[in-house]
Protein backbone atom coordinates (compact mmCIF):
# COMPACT_ATOMS: atom_id res chain seq x y z
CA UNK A 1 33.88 23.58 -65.74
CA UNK A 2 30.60 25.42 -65.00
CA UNK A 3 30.67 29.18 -64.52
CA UNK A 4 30.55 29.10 -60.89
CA UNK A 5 33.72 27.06 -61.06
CA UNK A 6 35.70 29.56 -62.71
CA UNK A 7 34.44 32.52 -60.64
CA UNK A 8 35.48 30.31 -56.95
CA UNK A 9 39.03 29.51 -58.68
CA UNK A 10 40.02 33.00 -59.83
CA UNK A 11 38.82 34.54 -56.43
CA UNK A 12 40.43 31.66 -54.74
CA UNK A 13 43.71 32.47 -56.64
CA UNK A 14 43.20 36.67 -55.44
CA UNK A 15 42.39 35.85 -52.21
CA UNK A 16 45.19 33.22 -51.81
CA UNK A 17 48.11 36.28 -53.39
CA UNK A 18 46.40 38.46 -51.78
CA UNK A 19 47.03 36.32 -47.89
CA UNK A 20 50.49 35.44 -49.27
CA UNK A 21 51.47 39.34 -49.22
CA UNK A 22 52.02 39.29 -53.55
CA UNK A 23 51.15 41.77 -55.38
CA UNK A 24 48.61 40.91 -58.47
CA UNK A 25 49.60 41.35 -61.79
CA UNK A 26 46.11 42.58 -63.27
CA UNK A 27 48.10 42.71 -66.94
CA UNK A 28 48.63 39.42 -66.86
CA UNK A 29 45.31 38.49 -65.66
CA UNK A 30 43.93 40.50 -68.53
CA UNK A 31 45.60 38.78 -71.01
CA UNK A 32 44.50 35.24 -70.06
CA UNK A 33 41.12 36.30 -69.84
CA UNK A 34 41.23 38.02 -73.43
CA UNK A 35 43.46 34.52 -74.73
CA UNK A 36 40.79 32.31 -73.11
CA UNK A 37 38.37 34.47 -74.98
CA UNK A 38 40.19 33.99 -78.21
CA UNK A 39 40.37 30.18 -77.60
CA UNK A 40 36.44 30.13 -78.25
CA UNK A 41 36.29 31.72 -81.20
CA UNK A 42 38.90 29.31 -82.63
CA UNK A 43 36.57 26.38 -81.93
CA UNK A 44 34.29 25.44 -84.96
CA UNK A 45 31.18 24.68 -83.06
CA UNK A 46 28.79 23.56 -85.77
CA UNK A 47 31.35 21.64 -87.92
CA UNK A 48 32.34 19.44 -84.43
CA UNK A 49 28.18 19.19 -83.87
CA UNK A 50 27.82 17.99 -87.61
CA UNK A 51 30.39 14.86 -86.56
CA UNK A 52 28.02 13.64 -84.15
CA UNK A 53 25.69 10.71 -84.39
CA UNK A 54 24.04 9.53 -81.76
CA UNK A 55 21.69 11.95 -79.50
CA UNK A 56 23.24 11.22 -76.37
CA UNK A 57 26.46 12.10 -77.67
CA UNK A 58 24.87 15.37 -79.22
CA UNK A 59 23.10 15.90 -75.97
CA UNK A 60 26.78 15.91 -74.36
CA UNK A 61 28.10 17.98 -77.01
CA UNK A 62 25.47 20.57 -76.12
CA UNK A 63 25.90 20.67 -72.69
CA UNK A 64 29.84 20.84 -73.13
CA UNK A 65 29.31 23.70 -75.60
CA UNK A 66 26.97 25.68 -72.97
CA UNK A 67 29.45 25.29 -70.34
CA UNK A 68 32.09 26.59 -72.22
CA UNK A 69 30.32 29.46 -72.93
CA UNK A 70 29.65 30.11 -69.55
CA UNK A 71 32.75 30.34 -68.38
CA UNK A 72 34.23 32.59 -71.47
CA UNK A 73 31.13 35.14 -70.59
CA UNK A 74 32.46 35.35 -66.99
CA UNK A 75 35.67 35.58 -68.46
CA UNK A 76 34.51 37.91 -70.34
CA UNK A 77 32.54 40.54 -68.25
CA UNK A 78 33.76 40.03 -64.59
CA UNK A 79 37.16 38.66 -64.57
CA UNK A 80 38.35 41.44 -67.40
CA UNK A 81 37.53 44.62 -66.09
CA UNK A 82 40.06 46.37 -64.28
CA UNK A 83 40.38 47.76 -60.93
CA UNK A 84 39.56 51.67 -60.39
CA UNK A 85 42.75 53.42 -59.25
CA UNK A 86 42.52 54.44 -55.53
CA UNK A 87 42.42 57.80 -55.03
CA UNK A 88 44.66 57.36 -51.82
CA UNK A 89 44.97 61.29 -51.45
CA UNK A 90 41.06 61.41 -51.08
CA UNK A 91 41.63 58.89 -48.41
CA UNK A 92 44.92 60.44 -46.90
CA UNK A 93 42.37 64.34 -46.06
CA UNK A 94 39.71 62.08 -44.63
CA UNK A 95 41.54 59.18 -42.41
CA UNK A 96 45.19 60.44 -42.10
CA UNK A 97 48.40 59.73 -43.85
CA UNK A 98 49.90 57.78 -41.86
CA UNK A 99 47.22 54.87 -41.46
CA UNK A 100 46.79 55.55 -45.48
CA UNK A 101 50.26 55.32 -46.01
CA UNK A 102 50.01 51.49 -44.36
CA UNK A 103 47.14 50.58 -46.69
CA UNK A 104 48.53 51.65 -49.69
CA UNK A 105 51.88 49.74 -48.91
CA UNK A 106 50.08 46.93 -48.11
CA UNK A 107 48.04 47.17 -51.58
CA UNK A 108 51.00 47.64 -53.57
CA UNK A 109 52.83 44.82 -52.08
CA UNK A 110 50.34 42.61 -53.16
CA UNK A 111 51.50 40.15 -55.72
CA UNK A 112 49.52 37.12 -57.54
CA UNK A 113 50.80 34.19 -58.67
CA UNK A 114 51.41 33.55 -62.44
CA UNK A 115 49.37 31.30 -63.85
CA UNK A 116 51.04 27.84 -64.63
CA UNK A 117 49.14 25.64 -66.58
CA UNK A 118 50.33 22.30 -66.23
CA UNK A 119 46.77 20.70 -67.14
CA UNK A 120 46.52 22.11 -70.85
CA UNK A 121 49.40 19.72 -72.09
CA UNK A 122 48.74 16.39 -70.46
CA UNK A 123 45.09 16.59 -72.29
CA UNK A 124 46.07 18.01 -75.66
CA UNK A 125 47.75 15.13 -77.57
CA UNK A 126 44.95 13.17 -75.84
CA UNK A 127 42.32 15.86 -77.19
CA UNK A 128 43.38 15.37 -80.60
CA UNK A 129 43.49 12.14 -81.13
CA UNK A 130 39.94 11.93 -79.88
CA UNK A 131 39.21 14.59 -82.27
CA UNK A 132 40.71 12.96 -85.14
CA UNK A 133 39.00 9.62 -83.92
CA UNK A 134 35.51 11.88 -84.02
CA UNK A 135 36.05 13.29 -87.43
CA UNK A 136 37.27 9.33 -89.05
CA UNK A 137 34.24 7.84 -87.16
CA UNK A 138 31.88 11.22 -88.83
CA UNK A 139 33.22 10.43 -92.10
CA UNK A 140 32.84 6.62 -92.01
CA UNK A 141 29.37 6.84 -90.57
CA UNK A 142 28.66 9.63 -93.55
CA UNK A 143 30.20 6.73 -95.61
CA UNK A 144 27.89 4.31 -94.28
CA UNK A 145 25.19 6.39 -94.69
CA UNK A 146 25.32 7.19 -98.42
CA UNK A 147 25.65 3.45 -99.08
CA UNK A 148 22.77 2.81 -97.21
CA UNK A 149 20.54 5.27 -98.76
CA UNK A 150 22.01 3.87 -102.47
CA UNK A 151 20.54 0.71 -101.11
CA UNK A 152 17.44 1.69 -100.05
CA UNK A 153 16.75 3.38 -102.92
CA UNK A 154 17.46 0.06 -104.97
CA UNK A 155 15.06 -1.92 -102.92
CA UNK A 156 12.41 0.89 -103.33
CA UNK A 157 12.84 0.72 -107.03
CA UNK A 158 12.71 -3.25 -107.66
CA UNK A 159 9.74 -3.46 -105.31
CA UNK A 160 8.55 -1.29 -107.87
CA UNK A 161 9.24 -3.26 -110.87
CA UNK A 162 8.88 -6.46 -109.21
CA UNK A 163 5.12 -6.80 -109.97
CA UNK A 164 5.94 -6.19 -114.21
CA UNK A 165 9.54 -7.73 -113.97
CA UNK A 166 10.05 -10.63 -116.23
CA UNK A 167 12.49 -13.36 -114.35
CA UNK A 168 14.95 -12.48 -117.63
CA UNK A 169 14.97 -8.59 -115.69
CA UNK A 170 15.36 -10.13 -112.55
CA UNK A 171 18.30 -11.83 -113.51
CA UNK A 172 20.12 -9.72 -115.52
CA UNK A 173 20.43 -7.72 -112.53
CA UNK A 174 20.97 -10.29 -109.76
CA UNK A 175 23.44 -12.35 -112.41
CA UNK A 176 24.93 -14.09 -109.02
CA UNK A 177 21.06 -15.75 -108.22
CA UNK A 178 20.66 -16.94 -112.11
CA UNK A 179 23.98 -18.90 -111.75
CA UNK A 180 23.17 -20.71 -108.79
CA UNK A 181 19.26 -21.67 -110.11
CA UNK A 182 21.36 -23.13 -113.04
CA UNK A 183 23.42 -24.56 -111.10
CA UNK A 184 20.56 -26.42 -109.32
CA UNK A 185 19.38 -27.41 -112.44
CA UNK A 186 22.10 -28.81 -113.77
CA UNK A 187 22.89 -30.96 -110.84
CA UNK A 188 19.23 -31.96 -110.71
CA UNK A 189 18.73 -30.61 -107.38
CA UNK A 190 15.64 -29.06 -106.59
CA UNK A 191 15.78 -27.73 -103.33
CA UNK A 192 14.33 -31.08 -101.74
């Protein structure tokens, strides 16, 4: 959800109490901006990024992480301030108390809607079991990489012995090969 996103569905959600004659509970706005906060410093960032292999899927990850932090600074700086108390008595010497008196009804009676989210826990079982897929498929590919590198560094060392390697060296190491040229000699088979 980009940051515009969550600035058109929070004023969507005021302006929609606001028509509906409920009052707004600016508490409990508060406190789901501040939790929704909290939910992004709970999120290990760098140790989700390290799980990642491929560049597309890092190139996601990034764009997923900036979004995120869009919408928490919103959260952060526009959506958690609160309203400045009207001085209706200001109002009442300048206007009159009686057409005051309507406004300020009107404001109080002004309720929002309590946030239900109904989204959150459809997508969190599925969430973590995609997560725990990521971090098996990190650790096998970390797996996969080590023995890789173990190999490579074989194949860098015998093509550095191979020019001074007697075929005794060879095949006390590769003890699978010197069967099988036995084998072929015993059976008088010579490859043709």
């Amino acid at each position: 959800m980009s940051s515009n996103a969550a600035k058109i569905a929070l004023e969507s959600a005021a302006a929609a109490a606001a028509k509906g004659g409920q009052k707004i509970d600016w508490d409990g706005l508060t406190k789901a901006v501040r939790g929704a906060t909290k939910a992004g410093d709970g999120i290990d960032w760098d140790g989700l990024g390290k799980l990642l292999v491929s560049d597309t899927a890092r190139k996601e990850f990034a764009n997923l992480r900036r979004a995120f932090n869009d919408v928490n600074q919103q959260l952060q700086t526009k959506f958690s301030m609160e309203p400045k108390p009207i001085d209706w008595e200001y109002y009442k010497k300048g206007i009159g108390e009686n057409l005051v008196n309507v406004y300020k009804q009107g404001y109080e009676s002004i309720e929002l809607p309590k946030f239900v989210d109904t989204v959150t826990p459809q997508y969190k079982p599925k969430f973590e079991v995609l997560l725990k897929d990521l971090k098996e498929a990190g650790l096998k590919a970390q797996k996969e990489s080590e023995r890789l590198e173990k190999e490579i560094a074989e194949v860098q060392e015998l093509k550095r012995k191979m020019s001074t390697m007697t075929a005794d060296e060879y095949f006390e190491k590769y003890p699978e090969l010197k069967k099988k040229f036995d084998d072929e000699i015993r059976n008088d088979f010579w490859g043709y």
